[in-house]
N, C-alpha and C. Protein backbone atom coordinates (compact mmCIF):
# COMPACT_ATOMS: atom_id res chain seq x y z
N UNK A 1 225.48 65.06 169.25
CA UNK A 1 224.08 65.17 168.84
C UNK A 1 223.81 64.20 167.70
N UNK A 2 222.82 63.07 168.04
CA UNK A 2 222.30 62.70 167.16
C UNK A 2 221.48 63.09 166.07
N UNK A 3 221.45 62.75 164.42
CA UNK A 3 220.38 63.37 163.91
C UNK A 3 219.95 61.77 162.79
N UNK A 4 219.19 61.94 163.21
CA UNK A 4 218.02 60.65 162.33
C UNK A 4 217.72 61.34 161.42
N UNK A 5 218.25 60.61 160.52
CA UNK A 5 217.59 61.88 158.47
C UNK A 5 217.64 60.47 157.75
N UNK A 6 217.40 60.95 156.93
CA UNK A 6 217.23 60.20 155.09
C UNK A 6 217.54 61.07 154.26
N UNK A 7 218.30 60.95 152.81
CA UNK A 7 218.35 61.72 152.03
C UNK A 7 217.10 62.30 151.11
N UNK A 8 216.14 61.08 151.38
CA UNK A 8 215.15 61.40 150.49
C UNK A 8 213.96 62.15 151.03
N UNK A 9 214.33 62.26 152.63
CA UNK A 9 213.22 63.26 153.63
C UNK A 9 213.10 64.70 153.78
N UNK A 10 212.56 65.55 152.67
CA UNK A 10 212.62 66.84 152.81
C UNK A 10 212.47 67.65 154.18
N UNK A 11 211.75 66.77 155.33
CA UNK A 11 211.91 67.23 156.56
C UNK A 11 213.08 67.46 156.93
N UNK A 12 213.92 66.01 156.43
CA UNK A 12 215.62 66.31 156.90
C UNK A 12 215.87 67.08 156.45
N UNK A 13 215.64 67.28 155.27
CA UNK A 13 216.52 68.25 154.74
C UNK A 13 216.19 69.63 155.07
N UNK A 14 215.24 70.21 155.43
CA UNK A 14 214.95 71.18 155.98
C UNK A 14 215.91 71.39 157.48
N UNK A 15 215.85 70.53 158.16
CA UNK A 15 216.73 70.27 159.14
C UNK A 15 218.47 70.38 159.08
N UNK A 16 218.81 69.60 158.15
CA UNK A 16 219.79 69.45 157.48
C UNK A 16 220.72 70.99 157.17
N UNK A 17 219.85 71.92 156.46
CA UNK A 17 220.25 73.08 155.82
C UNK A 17 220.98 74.14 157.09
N UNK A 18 219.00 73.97 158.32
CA UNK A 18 219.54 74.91 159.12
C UNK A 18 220.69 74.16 160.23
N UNK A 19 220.96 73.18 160.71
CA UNK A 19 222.36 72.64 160.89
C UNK A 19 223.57 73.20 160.02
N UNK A 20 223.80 73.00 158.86
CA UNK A 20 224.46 73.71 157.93
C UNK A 20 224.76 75.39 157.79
N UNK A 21 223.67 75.88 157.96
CA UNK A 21 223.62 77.56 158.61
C UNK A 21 224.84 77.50 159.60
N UNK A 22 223.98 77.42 160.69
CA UNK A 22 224.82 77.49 162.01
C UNK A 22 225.83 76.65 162.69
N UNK A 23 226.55 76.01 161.24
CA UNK A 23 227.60 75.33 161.47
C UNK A 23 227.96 74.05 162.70
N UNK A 24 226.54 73.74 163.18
CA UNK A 24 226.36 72.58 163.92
C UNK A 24 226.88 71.17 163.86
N UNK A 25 227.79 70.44 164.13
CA UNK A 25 228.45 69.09 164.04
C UNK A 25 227.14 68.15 164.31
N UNK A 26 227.16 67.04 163.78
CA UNK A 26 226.01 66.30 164.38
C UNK A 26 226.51 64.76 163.92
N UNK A 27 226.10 63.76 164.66
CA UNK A 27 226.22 62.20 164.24
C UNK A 27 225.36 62.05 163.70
N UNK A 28 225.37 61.86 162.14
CA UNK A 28 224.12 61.17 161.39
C UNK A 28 223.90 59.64 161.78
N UNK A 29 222.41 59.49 161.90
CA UNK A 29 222.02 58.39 161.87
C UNK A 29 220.94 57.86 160.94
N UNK A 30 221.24 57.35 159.74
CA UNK A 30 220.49 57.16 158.43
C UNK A 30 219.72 55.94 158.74
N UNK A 31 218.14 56.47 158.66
CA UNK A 31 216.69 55.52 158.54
C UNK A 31 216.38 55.75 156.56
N UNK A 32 216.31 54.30 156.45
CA UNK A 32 215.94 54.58 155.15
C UNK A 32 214.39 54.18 155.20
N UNK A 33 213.69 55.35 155.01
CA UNK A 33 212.22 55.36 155.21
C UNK A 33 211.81 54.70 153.62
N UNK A 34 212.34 54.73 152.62
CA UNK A 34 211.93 53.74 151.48
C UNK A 34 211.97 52.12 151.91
N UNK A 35 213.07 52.01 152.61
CA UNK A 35 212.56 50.37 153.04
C UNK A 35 211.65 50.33 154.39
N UNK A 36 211.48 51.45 155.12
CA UNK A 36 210.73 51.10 156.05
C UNK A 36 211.17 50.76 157.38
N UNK A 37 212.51 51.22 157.39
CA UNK A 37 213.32 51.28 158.73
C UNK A 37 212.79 51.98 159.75
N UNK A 38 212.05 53.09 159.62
CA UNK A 38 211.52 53.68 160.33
C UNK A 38 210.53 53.16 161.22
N UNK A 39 209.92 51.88 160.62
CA UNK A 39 208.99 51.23 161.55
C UNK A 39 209.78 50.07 162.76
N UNK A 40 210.77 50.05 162.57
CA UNK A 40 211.94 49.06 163.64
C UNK A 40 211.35 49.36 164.75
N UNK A 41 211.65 48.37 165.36
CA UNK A 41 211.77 48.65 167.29
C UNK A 41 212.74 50.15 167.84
N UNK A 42 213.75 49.47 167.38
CA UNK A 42 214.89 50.19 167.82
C UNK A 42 214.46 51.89 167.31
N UNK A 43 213.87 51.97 166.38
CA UNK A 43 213.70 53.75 166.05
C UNK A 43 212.33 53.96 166.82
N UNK A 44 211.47 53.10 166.99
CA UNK A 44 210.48 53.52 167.77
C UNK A 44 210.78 54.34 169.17
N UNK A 45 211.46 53.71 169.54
CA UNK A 45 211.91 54.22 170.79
C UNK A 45 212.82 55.55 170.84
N UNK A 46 212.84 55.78 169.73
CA UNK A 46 213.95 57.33 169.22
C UNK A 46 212.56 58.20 169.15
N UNK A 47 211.58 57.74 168.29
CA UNK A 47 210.35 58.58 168.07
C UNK A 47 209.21 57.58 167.45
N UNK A 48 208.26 57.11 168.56
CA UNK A 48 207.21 57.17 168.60
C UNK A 48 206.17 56.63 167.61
N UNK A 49 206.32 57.54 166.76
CA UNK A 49 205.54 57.98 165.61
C UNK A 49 206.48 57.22 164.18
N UNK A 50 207.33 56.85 164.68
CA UNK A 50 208.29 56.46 163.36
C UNK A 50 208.55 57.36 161.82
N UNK A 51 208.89 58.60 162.28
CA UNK A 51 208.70 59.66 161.53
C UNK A 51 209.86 59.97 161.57
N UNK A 52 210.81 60.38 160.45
CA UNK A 52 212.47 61.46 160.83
C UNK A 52 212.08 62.86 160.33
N UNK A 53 212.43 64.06 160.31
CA UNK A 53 213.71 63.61 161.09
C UNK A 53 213.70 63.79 162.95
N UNK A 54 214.76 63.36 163.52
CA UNK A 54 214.99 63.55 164.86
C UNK A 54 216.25 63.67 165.37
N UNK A 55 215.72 64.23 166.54
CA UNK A 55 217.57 64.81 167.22
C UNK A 55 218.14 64.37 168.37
N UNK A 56 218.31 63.81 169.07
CA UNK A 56 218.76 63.31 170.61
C UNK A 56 219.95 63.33 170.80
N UNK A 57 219.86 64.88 171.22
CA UNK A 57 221.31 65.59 172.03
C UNK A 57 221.72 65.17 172.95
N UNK A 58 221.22 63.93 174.09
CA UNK A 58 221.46 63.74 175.27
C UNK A 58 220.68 63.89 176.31
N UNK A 59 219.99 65.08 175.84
CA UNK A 59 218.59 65.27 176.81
C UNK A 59 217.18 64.09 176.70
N UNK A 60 216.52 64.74 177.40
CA UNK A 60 215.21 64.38 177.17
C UNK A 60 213.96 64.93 177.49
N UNK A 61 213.21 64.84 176.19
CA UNK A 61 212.35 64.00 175.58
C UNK A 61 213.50 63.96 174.12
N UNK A 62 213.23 63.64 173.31
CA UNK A 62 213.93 63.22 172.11
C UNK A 62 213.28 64.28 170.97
N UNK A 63 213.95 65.31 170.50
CA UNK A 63 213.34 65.88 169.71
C UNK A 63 212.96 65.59 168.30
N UNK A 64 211.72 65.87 167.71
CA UNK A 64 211.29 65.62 166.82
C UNK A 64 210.12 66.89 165.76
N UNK A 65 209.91 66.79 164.62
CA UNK A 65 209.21 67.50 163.35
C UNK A 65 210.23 68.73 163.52
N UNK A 66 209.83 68.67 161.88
CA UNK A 66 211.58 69.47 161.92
C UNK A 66 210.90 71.24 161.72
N UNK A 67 210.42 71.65 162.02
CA UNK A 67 210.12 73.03 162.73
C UNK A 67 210.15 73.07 163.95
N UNK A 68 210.05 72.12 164.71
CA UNK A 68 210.28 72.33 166.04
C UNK A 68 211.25 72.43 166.19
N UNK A 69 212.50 71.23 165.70
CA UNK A 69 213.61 71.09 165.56
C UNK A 69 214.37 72.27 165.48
N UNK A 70 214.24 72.70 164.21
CA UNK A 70 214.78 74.27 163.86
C UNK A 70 214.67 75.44 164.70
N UNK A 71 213.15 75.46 165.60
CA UNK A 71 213.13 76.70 166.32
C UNK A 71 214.27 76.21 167.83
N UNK A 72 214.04 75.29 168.07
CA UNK A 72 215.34 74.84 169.26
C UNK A 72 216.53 75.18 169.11
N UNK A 73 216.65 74.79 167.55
CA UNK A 73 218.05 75.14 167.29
C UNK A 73 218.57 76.62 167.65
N UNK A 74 217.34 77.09 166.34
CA UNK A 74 217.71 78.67 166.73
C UNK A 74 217.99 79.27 168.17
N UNK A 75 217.23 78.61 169.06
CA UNK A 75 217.44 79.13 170.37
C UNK A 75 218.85 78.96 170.96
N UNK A 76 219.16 77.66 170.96
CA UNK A 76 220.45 77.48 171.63
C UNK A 76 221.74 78.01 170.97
N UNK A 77 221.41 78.24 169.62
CA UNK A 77 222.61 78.36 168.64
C UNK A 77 222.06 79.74 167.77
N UNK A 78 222.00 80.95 168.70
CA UNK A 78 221.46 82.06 168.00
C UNK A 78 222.44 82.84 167.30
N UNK A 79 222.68 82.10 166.54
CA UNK A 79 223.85 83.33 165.16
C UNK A 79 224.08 82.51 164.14
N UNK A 80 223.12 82.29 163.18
CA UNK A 80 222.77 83.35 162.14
C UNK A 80 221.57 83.01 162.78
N UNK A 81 220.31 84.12 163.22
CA UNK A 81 219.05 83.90 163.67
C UNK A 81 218.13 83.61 162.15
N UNK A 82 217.22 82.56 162.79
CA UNK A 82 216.53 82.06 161.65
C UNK A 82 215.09 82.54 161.78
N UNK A 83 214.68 83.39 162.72
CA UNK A 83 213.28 84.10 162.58
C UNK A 83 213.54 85.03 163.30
N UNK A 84 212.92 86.40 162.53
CA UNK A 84 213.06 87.60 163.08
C UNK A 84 212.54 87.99 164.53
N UNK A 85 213.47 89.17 165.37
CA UNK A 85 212.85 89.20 166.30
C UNK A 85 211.41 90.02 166.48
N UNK A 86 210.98 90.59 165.27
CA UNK A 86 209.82 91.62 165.73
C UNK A 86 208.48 90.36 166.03
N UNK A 87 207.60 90.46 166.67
CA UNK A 87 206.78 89.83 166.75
C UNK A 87 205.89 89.52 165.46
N UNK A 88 205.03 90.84 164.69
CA UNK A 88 204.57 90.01 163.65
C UNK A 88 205.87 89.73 162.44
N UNK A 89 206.74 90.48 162.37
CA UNK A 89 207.56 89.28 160.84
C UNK A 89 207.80 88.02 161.38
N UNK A 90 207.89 87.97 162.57
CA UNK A 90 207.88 86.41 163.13
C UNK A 90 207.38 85.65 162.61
N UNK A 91 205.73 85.97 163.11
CA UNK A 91 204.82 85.38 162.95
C UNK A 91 204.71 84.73 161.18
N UNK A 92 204.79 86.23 160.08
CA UNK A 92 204.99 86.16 158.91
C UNK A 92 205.44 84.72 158.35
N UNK A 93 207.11 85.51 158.97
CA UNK A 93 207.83 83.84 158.85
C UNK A 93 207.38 82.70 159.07
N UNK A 94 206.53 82.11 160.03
CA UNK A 94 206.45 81.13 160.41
C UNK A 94 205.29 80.81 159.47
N UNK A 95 204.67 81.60 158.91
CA UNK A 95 203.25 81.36 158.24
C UNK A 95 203.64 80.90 156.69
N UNK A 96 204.66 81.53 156.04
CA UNK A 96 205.31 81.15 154.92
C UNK A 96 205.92 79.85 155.15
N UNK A 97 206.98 79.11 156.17
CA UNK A 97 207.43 78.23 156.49
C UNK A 97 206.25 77.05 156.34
N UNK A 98 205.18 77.72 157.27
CA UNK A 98 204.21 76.57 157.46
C UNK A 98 202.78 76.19 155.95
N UNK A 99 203.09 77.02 155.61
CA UNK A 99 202.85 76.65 153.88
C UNK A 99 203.14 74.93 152.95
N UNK A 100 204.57 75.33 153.65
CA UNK A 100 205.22 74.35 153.07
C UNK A 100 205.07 72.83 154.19
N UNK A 101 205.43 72.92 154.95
CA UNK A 101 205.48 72.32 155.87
C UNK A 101 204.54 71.54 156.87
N UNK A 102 203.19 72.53 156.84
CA UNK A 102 201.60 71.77 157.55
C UNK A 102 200.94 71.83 156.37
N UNK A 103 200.80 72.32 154.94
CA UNK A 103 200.05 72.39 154.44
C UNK A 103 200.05 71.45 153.40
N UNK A 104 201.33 71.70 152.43
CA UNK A 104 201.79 70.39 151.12
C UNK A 104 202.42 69.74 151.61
N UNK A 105 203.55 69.80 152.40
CA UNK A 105 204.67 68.83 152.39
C UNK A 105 203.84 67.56 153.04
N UNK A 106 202.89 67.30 154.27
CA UNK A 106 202.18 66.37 154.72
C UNK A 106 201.37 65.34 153.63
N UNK A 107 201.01 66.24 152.82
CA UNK A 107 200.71 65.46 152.25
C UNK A 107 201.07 64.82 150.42
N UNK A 108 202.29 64.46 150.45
CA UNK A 108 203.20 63.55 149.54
C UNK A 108 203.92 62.94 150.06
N UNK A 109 204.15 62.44 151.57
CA UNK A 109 204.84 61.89 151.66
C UNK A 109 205.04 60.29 151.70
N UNK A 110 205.90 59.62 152.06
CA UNK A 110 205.58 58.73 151.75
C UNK A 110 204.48 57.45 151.95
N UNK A 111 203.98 57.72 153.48
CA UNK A 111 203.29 56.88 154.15
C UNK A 111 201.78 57.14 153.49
N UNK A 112 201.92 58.64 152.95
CA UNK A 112 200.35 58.61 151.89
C UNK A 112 200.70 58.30 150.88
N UNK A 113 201.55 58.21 150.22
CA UNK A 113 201.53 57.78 149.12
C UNK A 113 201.62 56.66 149.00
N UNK A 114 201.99 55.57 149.79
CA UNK A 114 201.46 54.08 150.26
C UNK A 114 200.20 53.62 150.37
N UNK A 115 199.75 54.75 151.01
CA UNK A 115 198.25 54.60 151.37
C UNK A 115 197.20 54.89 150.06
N UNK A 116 198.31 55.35 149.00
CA UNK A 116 196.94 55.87 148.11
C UNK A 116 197.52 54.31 147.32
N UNK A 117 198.50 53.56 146.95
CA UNK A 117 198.52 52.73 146.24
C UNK A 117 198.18 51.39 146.79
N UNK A 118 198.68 51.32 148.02
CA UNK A 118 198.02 50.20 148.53
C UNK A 118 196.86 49.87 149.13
N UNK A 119 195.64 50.80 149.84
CA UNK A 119 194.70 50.70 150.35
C UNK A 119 193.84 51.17 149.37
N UNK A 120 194.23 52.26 148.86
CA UNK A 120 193.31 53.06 148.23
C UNK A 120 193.07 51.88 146.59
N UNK A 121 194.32 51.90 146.01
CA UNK A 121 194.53 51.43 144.51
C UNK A 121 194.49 51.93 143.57
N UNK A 122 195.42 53.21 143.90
CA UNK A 122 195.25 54.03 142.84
C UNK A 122 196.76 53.96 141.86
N UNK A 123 196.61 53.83 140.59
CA UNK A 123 197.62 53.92 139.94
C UNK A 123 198.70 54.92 139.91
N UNK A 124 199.86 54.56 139.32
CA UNK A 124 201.06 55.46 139.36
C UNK A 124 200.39 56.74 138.69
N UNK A 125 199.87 56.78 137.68
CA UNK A 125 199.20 58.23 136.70
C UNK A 125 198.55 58.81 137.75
N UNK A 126 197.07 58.41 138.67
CA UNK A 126 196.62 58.90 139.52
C UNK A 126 197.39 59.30 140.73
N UNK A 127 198.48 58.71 141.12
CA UNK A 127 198.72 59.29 142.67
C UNK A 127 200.04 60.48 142.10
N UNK A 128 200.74 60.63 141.28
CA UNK A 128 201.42 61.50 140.52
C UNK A 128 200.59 62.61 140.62
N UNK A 129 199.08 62.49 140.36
CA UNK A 129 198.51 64.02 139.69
C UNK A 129 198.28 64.44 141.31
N UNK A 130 197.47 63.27 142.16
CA UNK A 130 197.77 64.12 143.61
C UNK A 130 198.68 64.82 144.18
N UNK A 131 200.07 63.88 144.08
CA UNK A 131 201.15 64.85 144.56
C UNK A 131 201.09 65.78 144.11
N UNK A 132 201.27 65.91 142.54
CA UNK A 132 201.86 67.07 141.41
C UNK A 132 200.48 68.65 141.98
N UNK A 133 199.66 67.94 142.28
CA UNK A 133 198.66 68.95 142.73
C UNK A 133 199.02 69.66 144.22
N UNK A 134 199.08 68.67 144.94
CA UNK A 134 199.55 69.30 146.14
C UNK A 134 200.76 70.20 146.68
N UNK A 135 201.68 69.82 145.44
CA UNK A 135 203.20 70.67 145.05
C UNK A 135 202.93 71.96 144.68
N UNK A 136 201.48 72.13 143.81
CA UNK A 136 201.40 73.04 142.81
C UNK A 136 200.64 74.27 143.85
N UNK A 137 199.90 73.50 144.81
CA UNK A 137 199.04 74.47 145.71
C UNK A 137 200.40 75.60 146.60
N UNK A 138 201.00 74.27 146.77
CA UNK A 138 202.02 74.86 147.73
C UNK A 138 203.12 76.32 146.66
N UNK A 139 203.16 76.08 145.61
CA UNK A 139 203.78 76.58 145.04
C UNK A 139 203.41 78.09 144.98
N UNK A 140 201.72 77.61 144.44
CA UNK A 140 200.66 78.96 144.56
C UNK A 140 200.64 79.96 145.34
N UNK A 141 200.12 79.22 147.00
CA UNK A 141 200.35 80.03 147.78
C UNK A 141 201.55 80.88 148.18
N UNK A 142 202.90 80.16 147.90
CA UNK A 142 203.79 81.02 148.62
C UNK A 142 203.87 82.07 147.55
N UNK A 143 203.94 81.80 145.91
CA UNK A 143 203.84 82.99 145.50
C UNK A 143 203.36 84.19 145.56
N UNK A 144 201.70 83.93 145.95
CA UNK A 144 200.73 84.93 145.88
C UNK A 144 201.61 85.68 147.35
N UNK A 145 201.66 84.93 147.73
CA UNK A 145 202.41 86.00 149.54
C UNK A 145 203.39 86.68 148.86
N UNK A 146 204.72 86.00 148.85
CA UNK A 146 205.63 86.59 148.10
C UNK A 146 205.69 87.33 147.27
N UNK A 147 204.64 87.38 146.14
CA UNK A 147 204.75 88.68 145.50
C UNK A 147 204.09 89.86 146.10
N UNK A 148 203.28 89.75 146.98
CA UNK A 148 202.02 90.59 147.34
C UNK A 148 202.46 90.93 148.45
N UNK A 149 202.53 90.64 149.26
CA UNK A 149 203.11 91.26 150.72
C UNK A 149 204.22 92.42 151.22
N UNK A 150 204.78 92.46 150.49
CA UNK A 150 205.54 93.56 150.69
C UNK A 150 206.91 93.14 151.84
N UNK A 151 207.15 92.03 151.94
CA UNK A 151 208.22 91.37 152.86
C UNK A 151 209.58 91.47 152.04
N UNK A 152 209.16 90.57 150.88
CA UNK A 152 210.19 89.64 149.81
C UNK A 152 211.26 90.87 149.14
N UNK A 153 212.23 90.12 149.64
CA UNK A 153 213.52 91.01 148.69
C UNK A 153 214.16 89.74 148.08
N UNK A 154 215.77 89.85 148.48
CA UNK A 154 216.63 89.04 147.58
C UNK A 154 216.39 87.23 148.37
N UNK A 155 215.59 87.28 149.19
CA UNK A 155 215.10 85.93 150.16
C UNK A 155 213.52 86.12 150.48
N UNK A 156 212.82 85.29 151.27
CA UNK A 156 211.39 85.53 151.51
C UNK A 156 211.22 86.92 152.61
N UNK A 157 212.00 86.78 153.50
CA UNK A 157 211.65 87.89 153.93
C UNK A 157 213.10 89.08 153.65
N UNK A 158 212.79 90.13 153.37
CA UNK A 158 214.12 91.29 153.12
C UNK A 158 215.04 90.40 152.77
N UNK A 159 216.33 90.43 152.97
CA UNK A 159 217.46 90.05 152.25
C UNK A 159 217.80 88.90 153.71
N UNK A 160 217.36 88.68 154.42
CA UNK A 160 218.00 87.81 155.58
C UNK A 160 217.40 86.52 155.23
N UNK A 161 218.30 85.31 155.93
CA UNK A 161 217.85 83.86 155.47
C UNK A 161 217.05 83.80 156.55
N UNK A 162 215.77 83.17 156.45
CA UNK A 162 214.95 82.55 157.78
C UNK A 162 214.70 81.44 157.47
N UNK A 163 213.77 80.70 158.35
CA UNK A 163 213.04 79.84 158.22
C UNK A 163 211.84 79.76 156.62
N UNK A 164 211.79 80.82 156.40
CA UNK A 164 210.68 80.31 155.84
C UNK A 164 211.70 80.13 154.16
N UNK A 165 212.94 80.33 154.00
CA UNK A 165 213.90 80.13 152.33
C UNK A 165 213.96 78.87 153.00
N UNK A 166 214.54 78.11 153.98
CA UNK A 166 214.53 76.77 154.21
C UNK A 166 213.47 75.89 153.29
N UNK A 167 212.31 76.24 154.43
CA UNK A 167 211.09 75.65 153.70
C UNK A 167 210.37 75.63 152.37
N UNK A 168 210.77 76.77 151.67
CA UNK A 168 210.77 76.79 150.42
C UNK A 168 211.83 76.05 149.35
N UNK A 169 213.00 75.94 149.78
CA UNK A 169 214.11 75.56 149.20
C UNK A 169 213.60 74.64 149.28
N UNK A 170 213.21 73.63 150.25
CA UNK A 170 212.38 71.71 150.51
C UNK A 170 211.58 71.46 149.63
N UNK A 171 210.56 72.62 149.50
CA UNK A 171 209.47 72.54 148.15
C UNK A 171 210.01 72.56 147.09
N UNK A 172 211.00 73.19 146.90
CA UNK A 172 210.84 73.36 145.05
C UNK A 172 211.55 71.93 144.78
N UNK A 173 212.82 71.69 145.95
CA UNK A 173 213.73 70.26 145.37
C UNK A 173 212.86 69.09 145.59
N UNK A 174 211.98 69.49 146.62
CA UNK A 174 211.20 68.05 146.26
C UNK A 174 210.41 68.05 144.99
N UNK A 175 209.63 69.08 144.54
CA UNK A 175 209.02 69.30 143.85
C UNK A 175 209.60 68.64 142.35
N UNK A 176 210.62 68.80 142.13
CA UNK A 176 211.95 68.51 141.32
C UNK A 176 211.75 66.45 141.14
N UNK A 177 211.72 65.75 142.06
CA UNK A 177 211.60 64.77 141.87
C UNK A 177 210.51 64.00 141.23
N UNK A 178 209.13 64.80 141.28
CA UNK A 178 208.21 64.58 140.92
C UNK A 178 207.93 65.23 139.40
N UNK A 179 209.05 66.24 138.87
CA UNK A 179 208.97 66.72 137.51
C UNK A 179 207.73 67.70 137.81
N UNK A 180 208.15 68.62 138.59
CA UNK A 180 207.12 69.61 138.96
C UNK A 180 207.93 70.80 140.16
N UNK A 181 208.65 71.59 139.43
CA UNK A 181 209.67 72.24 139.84
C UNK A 181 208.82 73.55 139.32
N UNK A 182 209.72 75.07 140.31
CA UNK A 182 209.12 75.73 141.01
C UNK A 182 209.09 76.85 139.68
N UNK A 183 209.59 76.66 138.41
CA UNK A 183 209.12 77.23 136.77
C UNK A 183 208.66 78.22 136.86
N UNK A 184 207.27 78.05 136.81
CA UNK A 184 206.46 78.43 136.59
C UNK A 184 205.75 79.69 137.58
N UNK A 185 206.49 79.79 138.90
CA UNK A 185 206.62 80.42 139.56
C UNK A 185 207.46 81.62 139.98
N UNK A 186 207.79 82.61 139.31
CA UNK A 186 209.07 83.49 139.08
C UNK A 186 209.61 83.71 140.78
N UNK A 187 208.50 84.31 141.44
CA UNK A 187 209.03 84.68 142.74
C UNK A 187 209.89 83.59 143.73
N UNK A 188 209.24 82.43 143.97
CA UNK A 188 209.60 81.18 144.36
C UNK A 188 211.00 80.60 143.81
N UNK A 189 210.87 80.77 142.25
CA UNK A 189 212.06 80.46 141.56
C UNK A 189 213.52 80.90 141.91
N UNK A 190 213.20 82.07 141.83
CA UNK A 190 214.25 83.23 141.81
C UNK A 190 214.92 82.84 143.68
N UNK A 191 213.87 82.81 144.49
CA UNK A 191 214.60 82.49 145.84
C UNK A 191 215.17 81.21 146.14
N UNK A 192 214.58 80.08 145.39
CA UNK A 192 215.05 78.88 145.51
C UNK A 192 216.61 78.73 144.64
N UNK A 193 217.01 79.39 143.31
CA UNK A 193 217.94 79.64 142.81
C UNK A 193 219.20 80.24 143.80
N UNK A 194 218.43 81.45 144.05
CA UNK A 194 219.21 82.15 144.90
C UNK A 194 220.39 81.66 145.98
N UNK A 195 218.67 80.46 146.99
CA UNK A 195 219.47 80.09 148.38
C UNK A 195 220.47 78.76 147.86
N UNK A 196 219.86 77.88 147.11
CA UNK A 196 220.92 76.71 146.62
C UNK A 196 222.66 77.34 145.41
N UNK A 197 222.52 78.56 145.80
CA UNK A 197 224.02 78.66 145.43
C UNK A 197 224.90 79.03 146.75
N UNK A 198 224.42 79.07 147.79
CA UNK A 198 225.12 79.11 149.34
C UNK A 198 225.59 77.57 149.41
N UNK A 199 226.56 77.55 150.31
CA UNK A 199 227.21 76.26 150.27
C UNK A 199 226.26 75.66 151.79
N UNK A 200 225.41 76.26 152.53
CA UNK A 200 224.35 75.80 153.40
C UNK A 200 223.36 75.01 152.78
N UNK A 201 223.18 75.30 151.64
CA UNK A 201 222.13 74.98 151.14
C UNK A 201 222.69 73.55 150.05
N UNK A 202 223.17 73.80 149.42
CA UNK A 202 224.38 72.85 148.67
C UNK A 202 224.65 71.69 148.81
N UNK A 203 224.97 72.44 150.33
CA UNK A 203 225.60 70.50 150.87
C UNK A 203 224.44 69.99 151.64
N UNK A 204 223.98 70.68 151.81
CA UNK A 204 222.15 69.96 152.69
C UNK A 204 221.03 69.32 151.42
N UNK A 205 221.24 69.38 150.05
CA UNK A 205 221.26 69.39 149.04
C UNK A 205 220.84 67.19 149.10
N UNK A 206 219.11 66.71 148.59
CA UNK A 206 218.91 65.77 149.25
C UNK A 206 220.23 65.01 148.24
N UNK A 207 220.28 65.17 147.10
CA UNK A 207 221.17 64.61 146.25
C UNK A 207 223.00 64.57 146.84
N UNK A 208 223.14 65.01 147.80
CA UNK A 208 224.40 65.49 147.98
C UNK A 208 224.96 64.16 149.26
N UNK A 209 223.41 64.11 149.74
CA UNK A 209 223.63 63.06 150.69
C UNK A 209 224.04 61.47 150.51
N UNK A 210 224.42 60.40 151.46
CA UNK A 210 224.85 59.32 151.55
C UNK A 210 223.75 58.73 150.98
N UNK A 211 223.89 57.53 149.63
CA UNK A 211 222.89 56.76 149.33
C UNK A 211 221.85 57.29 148.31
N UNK A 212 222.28 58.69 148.24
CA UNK A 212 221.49 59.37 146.91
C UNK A 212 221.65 59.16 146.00
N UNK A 213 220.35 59.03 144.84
CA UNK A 213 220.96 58.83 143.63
C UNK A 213 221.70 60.00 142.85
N UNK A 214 221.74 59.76 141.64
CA UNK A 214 222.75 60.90 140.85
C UNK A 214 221.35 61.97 140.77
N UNK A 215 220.61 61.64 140.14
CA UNK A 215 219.53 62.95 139.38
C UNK A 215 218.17 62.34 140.12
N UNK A 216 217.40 63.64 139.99
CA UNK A 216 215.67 63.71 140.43
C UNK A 216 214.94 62.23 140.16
N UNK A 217 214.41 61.52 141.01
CA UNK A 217 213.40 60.66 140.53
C UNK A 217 212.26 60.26 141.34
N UNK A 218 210.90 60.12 141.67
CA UNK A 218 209.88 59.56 142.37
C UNK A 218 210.22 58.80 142.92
């Protein structure tokens, strides 16, 4: 199994972790989306869209966005299950996950944040406060769930890992690069602490990867 990542792609790394869960072997294949590898010929034809991360097990179509990714996984490779089976904590799950994932994470990444300096012209101070804002929404919301809902124990939902500590774990470390880490947030905090002392989480860890630098930076 192929897997197309970057260290610096919180998608991967979301990807990355639940591979790491379920003890999955995989051939990395490193796009460095800071230089723009992702726009090659050769990855086009992996995906399309020139987006990582992606998976091409052999089959086809070529899988791609890493929630999709993850729910495949879970399917074929069901132990440790990463979303509950009742229908609505499912759902739950997937709604916390997608917080992170359709709501902030889309938008800091890099191809907008290109777009805000090069088309747009907005300075380093200005496109900082966008991200730092869009981190902060994301931060918001999962709290207000998390504390309020009545799900959250020692992880987002009861004490089991799902999908949606993945996606949170992506937020706070990205969040981290931008000097806008999950503080200020006790509930969020406390689970993101929590899941990065598992060695799943650790070594999926964007810093841990090939080509990373030592510490947090934009």
């Amino acid at each position: 199994m192929k897997f197309f990542s970057f260290w610096r792609s919180l998608a991967s790394f979301r990807v990355r972790t639940a591979l790491s869960l379920k003890g999955i072997e995989t051939e990395p294949v490193y796009i460095n989306i800071l230089k723009g590898e992702q726009h090659a010929s050769e990855y086009r034809k992996v995906n399309p869209q020139m987006l990582i991360p992606a998976v091409d097990d052999g089959n086809r179509p070529v899988l791609f966005q890493s929630l999709a990714i993850i729910e495949y996984l879970d399917e074929i490779h069901p132990h440790p299950p990463l979303l509950p089976r009742e229908a609505r904590a499912k759902a739950w799950v997937r709604g916390v996950a997608q917080i992170v994932a359709c709501d902030a994470h889309p938008l800091i990444v890099p191809r907008v944040r290109n777009f805000l300096e090069h088309e747009l012209k907005l300075d380093e101070a200005t496109r900082l406060k966008f991200i730092r804002h869009w981190f902060v929404e994301g931060y918001k919301a999962l709290e207000t769930h998390l504390s309020s809902d009545g799900q959250t124990s020692r992880y987002c939902f009861g004490d089991t890992l799902t999908l949606a500590d993945i996606c949170l774990v992506s937020h706070s470390v990205g969040g981290q690069f931008f000097d806008c880490g999950p503080e200020p947030y006790p509930t969020v905090a406390r689970i993101a602490e929590t899941c990065l002392k598992l060695d799943a989480f650790a070594q999926a860890h964007p810093l841990k990867q090939p080509g990373a630098p030592k510490s947090f930076r934009h």
